[in-house]
PDB file of N, CA and C in Angstrom:
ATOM      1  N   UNK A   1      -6.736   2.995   9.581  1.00  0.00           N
ATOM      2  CA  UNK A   1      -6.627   1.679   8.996  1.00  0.00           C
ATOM      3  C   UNK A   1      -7.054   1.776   7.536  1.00  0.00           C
ATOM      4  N   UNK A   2      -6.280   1.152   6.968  1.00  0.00           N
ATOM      5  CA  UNK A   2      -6.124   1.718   5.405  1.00  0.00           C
ATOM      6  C   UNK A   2      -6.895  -0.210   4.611  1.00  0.00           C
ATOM      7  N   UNK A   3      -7.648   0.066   3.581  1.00  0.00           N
ATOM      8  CA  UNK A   3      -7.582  -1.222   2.681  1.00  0.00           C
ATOM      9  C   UNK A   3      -7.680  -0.920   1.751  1.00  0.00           C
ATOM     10  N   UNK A   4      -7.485  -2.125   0.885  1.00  0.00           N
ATOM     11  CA  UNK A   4      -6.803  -2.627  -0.324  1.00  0.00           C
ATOM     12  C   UNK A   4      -8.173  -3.240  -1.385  1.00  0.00           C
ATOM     13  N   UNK A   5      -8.444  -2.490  -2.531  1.00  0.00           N
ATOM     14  CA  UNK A   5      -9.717  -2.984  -2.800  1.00  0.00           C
ATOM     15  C   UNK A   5      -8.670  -3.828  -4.537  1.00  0.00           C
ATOM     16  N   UNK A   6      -9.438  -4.685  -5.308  1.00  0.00           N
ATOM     17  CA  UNK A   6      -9.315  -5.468  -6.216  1.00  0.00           C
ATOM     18  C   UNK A   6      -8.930  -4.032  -7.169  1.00  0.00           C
ATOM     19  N   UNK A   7      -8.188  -4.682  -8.494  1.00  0.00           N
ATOM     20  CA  UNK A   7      -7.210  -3.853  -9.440  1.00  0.00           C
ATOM     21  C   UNK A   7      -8.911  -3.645 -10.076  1.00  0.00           C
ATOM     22  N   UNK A   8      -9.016  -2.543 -10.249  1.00  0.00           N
ATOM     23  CA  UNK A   8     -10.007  -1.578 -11.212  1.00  0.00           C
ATOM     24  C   UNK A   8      -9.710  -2.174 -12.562  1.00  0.00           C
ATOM     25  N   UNK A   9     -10.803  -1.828 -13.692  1.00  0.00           N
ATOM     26  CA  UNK A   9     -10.097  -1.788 -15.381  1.00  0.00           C
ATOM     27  C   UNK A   9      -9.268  -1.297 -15.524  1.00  0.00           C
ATOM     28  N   UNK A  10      -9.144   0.328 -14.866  1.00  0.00           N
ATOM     29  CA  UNK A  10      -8.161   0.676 -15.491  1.00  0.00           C
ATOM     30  C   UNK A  10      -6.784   0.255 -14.986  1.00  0.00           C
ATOM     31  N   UNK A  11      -6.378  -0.389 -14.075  1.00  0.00           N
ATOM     32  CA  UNK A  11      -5.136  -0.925 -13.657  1.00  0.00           C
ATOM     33  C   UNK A  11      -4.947  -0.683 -11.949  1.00  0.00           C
ATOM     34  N   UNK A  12      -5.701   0.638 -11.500  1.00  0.00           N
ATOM     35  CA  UNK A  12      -5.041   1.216 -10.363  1.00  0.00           C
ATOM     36  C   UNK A  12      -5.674   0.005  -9.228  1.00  0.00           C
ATOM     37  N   UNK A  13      -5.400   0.089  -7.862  1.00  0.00           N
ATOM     38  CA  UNK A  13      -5.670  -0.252  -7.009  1.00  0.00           C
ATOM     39  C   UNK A  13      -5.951   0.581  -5.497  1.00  0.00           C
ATOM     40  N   UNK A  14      -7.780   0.894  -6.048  1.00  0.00           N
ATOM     41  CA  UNK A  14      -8.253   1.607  -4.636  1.00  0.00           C
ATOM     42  C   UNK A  14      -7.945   1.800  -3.294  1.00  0.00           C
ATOM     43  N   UNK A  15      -7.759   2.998  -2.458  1.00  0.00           N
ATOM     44  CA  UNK A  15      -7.597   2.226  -1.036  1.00  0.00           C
ATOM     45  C   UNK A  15      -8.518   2.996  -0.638  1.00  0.00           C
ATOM     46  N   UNK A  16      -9.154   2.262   0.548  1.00  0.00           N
ATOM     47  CA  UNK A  16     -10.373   2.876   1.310  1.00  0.00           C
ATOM     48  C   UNK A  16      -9.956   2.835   2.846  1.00  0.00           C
ATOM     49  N   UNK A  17     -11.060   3.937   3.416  1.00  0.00           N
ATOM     50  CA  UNK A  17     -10.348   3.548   5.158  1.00  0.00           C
ATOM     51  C   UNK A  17     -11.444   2.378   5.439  1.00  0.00           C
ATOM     52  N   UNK A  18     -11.203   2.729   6.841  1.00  0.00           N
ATOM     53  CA  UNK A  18     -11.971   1.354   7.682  1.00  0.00           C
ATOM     54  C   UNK A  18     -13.439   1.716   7.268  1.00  0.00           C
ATOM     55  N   UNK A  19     -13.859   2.911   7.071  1.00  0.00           N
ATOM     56  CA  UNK A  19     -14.578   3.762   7.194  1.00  0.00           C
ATOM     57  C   UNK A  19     -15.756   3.590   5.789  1.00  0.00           C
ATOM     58  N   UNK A  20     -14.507   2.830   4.468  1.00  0.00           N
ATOM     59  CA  UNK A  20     -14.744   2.406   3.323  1.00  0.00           C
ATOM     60  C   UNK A  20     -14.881   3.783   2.548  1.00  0.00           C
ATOM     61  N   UNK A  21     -14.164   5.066   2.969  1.00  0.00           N
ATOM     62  CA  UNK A  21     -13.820   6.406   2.471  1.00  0.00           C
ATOM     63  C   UNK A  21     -13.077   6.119   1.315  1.00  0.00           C
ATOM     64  N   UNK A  22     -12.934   6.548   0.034  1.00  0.00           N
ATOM     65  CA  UNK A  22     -12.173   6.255  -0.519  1.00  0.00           C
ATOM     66  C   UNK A  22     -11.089   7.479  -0.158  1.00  0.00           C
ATOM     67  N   UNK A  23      -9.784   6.649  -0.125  1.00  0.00           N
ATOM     68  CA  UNK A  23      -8.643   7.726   0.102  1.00  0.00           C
ATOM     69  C   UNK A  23      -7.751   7.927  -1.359  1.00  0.00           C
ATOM     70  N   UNK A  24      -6.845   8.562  -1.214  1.00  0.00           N
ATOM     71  CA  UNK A  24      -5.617   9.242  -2.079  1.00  0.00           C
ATOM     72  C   UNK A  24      -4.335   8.586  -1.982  1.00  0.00           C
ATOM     73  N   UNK A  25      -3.489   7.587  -2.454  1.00  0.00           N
ATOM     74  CA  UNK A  25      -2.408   7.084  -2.317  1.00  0.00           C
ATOM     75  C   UNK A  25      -1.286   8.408  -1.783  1.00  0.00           C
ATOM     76  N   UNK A  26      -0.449   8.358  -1.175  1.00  0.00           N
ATOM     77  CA  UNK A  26       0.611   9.262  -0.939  1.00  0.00           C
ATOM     78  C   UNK A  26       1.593   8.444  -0.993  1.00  0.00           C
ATOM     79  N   UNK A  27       2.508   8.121  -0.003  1.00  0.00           N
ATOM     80  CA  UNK A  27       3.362   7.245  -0.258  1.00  0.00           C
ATOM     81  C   UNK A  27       3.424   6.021   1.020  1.00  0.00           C
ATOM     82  N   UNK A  28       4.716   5.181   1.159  1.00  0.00           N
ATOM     83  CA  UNK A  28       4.074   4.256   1.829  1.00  0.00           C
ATOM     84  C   UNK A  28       5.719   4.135   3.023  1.00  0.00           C
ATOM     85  N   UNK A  29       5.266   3.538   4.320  1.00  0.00           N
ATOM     86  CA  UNK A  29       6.333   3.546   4.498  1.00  0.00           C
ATOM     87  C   UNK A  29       6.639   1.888   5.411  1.00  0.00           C
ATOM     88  N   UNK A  30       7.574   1.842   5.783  1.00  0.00           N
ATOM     89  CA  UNK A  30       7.865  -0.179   6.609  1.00  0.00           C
ATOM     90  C   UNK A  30       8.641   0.668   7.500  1.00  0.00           C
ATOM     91  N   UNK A  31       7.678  -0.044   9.065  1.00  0.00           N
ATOM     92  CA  UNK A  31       9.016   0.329   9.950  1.00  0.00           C
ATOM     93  C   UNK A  31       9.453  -1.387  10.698  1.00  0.00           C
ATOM     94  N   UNK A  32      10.136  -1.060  11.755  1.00  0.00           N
ATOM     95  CA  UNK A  32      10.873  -2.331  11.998  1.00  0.00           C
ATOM     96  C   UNK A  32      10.401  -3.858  12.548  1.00  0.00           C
ATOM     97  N   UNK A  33       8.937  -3.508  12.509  1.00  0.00           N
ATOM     98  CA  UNK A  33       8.355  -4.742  12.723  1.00  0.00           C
ATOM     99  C   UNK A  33       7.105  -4.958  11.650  1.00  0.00           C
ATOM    100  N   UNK A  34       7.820  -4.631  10.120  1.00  0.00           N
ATOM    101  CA  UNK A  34       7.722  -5.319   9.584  1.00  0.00           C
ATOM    102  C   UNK A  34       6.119  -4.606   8.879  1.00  0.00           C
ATOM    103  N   UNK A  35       5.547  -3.919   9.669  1.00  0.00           N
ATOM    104  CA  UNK A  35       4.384  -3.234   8.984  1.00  0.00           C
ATOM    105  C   UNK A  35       4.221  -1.858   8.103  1.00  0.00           C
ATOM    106  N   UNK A  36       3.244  -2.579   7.323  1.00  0.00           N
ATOM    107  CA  UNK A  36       3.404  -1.677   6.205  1.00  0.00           C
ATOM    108  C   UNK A  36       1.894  -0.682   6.551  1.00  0.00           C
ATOM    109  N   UNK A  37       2.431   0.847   6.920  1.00  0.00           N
ATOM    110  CA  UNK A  37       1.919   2.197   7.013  1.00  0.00           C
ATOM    111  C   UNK A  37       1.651   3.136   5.541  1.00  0.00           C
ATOM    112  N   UNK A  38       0.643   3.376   5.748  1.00  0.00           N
ATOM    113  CA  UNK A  38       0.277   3.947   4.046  1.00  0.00           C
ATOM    114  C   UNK A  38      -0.252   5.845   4.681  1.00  0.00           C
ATOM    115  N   UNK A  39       0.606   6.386   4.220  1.00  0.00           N
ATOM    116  CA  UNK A  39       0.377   8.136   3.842  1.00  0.00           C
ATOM    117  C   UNK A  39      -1.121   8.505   2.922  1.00  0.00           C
ATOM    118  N   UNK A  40      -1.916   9.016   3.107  1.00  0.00           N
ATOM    119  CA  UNK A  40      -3.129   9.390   2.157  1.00  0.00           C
ATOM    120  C   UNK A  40      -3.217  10.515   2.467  1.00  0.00           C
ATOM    121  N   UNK A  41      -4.175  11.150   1.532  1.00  0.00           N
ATOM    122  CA  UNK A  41      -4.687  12.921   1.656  1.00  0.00           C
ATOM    123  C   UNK A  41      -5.490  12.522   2.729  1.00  0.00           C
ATOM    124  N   UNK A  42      -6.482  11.893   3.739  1.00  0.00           N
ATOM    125  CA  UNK A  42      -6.819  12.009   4.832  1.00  0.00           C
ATOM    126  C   UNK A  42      -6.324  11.781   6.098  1.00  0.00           C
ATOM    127  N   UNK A  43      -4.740  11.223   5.680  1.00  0.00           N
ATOM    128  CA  UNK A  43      -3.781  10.571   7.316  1.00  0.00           C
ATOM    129  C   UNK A  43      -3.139   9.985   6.672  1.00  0.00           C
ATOM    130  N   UNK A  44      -2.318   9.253   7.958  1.00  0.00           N
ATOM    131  CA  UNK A  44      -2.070   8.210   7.621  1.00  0.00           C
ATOM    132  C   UNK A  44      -2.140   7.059   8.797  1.00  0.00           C
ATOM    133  N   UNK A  45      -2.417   5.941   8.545  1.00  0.00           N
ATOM    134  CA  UNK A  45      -2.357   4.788   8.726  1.00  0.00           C
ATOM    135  C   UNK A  45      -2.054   3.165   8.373  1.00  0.00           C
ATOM    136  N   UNK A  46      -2.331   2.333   9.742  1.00  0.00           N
ATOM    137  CA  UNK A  46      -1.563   1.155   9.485  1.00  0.00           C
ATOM    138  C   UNK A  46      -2.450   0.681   8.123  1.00  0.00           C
ATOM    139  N   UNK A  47      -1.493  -0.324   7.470  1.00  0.00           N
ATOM    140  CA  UNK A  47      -2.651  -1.911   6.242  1.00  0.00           C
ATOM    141  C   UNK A  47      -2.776  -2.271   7.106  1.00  0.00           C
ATOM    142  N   UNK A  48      -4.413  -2.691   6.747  1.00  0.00           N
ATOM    143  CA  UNK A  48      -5.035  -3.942   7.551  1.00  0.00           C
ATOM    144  C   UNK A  48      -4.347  -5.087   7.103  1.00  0.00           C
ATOM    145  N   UNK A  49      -3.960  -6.240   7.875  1.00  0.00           N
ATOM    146  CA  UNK A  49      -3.228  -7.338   7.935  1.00  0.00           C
ATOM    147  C   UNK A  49      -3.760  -8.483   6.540  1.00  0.00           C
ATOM    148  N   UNK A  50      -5.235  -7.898   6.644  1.00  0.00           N
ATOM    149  CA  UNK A  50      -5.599  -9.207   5.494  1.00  0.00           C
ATOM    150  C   UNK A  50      -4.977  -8.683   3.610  1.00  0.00           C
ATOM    151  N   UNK A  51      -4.561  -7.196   4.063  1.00  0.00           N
ATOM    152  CA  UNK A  51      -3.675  -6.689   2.239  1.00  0.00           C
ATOM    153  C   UNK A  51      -2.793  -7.189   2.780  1.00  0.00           C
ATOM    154  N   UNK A  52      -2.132  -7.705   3.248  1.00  0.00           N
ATOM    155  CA  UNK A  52      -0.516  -7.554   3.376  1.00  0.00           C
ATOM    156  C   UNK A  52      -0.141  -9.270   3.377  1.00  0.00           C
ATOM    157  N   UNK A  53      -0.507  -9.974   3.224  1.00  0.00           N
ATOM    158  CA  UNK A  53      -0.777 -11.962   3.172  1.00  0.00           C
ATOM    159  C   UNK A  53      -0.193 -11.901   2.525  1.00  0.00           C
ATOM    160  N   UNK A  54       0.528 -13.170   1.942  1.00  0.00           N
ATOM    161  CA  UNK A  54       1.129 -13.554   0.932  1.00  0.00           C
ATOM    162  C   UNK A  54      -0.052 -13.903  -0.003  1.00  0.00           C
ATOM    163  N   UNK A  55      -1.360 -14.878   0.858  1.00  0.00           N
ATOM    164  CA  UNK A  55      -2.380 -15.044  -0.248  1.00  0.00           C
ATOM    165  C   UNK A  55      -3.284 -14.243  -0.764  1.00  0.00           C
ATOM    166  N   UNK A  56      -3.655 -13.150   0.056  1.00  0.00           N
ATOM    167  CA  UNK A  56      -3.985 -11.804  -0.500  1.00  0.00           C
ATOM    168  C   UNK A  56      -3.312 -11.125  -1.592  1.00  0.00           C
ATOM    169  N   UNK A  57      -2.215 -10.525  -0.875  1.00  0.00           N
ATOM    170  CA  UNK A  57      -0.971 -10.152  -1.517  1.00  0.00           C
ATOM    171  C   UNK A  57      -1.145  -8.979  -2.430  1.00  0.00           C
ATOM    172  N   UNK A  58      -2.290  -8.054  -1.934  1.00  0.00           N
ATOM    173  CA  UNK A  58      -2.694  -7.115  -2.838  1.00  0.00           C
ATOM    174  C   UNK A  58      -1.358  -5.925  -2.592  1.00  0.00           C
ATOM    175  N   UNK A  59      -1.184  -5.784  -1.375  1.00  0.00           N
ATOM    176  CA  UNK A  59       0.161  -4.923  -0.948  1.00  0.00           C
ATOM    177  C   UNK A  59       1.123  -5.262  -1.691  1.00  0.00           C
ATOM    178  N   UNK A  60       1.349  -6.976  -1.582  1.00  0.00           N
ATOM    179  CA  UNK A  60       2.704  -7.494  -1.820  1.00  0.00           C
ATOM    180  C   UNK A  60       2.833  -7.087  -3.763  1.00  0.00           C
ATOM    181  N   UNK A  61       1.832  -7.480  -4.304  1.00  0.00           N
ATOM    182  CA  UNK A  61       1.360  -7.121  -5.664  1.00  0.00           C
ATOM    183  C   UNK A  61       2.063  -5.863  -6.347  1.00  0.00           C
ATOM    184  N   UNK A  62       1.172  -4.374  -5.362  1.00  0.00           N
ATOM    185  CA  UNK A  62       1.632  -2.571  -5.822  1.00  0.00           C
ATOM    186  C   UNK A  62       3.222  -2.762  -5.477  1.00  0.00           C
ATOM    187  N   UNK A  63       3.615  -3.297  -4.500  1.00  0.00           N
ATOM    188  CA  UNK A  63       5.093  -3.039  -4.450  1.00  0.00           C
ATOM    189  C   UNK A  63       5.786  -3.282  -5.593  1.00  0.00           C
ATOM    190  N   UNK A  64       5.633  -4.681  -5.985  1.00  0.00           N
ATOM    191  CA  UNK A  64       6.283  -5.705  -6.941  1.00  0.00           C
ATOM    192  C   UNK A  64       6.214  -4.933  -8.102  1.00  0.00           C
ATOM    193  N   UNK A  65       4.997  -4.183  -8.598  1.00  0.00           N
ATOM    194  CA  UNK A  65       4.856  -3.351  -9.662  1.00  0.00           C
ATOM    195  C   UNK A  65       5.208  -1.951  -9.785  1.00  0.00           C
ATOM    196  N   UNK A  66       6.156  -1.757  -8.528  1.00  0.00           N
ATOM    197  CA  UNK A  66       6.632  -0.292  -8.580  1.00  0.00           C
ATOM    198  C   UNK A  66       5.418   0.937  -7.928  1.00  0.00           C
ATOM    199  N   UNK A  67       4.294   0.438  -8.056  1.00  0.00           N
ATOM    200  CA  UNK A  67       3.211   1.293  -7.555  1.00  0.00           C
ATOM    201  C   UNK A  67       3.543   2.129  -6.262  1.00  0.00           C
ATOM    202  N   UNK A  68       3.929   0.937  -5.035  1.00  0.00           N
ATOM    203  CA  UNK A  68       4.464   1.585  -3.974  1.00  0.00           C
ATOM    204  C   UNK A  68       5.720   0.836  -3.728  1.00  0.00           C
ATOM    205  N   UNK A  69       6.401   2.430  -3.129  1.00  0.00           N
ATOM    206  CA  UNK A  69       7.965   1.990  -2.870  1.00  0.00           C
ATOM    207  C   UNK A  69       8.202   2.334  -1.366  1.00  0.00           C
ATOM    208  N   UNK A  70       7.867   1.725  -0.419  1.00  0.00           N
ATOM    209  CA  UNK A  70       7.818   1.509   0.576  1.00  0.00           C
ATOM    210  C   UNK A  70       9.425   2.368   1.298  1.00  0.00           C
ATOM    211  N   UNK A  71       9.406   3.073   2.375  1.00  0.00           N
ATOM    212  CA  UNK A  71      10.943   3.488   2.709  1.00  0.00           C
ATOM    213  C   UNK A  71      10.506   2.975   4.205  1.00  0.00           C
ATOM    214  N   UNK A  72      12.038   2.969   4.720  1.00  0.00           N
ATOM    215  CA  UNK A  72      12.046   2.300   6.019  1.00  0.00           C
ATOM    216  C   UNK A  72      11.816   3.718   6.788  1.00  0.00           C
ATOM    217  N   UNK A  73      11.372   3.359   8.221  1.00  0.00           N
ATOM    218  CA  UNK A  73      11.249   4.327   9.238  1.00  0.00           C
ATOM    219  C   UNK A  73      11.052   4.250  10.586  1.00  0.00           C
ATOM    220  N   UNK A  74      12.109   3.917  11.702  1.00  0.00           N
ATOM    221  CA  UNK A  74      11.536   3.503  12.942  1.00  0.00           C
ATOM    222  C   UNK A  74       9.425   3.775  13.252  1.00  0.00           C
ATOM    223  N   UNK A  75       9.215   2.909  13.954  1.00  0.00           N
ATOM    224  CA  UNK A  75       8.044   3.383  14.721  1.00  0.00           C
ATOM    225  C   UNK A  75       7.690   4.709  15.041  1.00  0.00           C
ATOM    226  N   UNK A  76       8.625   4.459  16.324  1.00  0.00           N
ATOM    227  CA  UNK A  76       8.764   5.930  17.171  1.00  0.00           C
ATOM    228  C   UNK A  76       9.071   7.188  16.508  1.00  0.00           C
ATOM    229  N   UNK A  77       9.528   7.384  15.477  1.00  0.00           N
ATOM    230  CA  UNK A  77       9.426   8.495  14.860  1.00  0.00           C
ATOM    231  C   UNK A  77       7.920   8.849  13.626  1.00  0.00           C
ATOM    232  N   UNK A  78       7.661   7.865  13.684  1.00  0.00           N
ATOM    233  CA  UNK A  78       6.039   8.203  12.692  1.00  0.00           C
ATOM    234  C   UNK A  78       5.242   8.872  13.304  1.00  0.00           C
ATOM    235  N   UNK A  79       4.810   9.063  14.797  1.00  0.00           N
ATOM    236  CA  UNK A  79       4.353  10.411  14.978  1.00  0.00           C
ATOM    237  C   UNK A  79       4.654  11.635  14.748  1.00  0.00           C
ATOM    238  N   UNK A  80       5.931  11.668  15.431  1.00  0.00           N
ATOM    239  CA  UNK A  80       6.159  13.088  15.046  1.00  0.00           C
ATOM    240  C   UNK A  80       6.340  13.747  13.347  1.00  0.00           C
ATOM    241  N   UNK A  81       6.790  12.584  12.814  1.00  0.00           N
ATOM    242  CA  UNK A  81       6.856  12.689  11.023  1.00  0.00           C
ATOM    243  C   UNK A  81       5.181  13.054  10.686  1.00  0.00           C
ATOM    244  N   UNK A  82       4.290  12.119  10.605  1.00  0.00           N
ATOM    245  CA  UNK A  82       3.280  12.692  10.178  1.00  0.00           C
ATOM    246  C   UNK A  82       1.837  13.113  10.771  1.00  0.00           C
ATOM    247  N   UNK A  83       2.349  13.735  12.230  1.00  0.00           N
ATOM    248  CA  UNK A  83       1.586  13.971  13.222  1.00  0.00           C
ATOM    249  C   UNK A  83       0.428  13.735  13.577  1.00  0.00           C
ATOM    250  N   UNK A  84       0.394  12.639  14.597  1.00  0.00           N
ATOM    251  CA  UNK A  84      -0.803  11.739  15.065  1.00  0.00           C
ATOM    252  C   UNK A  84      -0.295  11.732  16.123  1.00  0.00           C
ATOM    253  N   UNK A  85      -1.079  11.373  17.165  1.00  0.00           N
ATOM    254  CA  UNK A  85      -0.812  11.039  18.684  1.00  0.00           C
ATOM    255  C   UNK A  85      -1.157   9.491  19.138  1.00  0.00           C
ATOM    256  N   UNK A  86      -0.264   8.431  19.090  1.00  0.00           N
ATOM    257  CA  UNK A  86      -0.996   6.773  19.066  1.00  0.00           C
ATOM    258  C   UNK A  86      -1.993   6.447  20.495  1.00  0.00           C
ATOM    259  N   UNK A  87      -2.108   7.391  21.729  1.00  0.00           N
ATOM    260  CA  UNK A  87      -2.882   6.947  22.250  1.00  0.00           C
ATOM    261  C   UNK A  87      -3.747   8.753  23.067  1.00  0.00           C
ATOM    262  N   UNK A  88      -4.730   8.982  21.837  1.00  0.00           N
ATOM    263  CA  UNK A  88      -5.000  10.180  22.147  1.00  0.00           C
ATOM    264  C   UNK A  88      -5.836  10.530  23.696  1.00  0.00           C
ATOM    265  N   UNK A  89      -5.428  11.471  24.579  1.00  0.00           N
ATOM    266  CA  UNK A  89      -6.181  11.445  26.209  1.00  0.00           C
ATOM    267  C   UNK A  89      -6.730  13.165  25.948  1.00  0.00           C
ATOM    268  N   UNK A  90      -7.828  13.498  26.771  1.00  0.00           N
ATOM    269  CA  UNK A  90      -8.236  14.809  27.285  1.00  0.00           C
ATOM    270  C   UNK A  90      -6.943  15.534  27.564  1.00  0.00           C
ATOM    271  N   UNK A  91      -6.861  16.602  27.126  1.00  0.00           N
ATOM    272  CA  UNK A  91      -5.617  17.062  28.365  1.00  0.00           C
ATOM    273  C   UNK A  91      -5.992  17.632  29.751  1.00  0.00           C
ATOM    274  N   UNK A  92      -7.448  17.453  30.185  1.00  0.00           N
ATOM    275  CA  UNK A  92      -7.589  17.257  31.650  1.00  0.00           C
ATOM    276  C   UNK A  92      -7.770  15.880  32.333  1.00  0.00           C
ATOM    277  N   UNK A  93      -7.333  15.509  31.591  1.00  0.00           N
ATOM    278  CA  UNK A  93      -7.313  13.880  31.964  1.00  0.00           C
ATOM    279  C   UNK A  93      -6.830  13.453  33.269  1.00  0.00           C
ATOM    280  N   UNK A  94      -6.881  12.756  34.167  1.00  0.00           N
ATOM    281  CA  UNK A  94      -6.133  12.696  35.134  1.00  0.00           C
ATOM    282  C   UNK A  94      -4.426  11.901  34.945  1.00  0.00           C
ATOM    283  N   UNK A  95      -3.585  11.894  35.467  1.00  0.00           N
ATOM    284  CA  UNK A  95      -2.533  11.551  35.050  1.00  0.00           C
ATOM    285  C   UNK A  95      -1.943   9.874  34.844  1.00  0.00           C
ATOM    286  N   UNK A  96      -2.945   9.021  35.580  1.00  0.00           N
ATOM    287  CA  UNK A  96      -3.169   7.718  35.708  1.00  0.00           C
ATOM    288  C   UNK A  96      -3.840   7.221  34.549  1.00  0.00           C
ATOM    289  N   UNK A  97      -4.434   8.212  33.810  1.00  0.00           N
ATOM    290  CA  UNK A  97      -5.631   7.654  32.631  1.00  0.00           C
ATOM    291  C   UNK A  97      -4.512   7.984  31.090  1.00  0.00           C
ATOM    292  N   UNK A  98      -3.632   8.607  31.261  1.00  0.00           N
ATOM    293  CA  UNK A  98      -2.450   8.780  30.088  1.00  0.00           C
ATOM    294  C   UNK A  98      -1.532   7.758  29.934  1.00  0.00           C
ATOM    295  N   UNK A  99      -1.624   7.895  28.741  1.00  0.00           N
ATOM    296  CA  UNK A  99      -0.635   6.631  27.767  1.00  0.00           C
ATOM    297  C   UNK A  99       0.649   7.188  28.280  1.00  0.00           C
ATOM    298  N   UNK A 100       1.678   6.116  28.408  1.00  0.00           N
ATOM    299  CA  UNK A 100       2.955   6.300  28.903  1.00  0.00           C
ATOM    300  C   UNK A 100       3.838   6.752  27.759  1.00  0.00           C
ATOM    301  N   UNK A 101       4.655   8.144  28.343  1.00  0.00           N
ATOM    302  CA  UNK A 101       5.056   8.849  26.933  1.00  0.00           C
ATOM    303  C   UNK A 101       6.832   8.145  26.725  1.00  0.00           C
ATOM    304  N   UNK A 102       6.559   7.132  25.704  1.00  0.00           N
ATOM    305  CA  UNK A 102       7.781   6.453  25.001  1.00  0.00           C
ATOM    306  C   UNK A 102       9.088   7.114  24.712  1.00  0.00           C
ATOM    307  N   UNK A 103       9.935   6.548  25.644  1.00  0.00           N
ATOM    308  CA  UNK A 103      11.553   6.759  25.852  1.00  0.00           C
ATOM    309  C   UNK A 103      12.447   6.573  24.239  1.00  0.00           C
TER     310      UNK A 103
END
């Protein structure tokens, strides 16, 4: 989970994790429901919902200014693109306790 901190002096706009890590912009991507996924040198992950408001609008803001250029990308393929597992299990897990692997 990625956020959106206020425009610095010098112009840029910080992102930190949940974690309040400061991260590395990479690039950004929208898949079909509409959420905006951000690439960093530590992962990547979803914007938290409160950058992405119209009255926030700190997301809506970097786009508008070219900062980020958002590309489309189903869901279901963002794991395997920038390899994460969305519901990570033991692999001795028992087979009832695993996330159902998406068709």
């Amino acid at each position: 989970m990625w956020r959106v901190h206020e425009r610095t002096p010098s112009g840029s706009r910080p992102l930190v994790s949940h974690a309040g890590l400061p991260v590395v912009f990479k690039s950004t991507r929208l898949c079909e429901a509409a959420r905006l996924l951000l690439d960093a040198d530590i992962g990547f992950g979803l914007l938290h919902s409160l950058d992405t408001g119209l009255k926030t609008g700190l997301a809506l803001q970097a786009v508008e200014a070219g900062a980020w250029q958002p590309q489309t990308l189903p869901f279901a393929q963002m794991p395997a693109r920038f390899g994460y597992v969305l519901a990570p299990c033991p692999a001795n897990a028992p087979a009832s306790d695993r996330a159902p692997t998406p068709h």
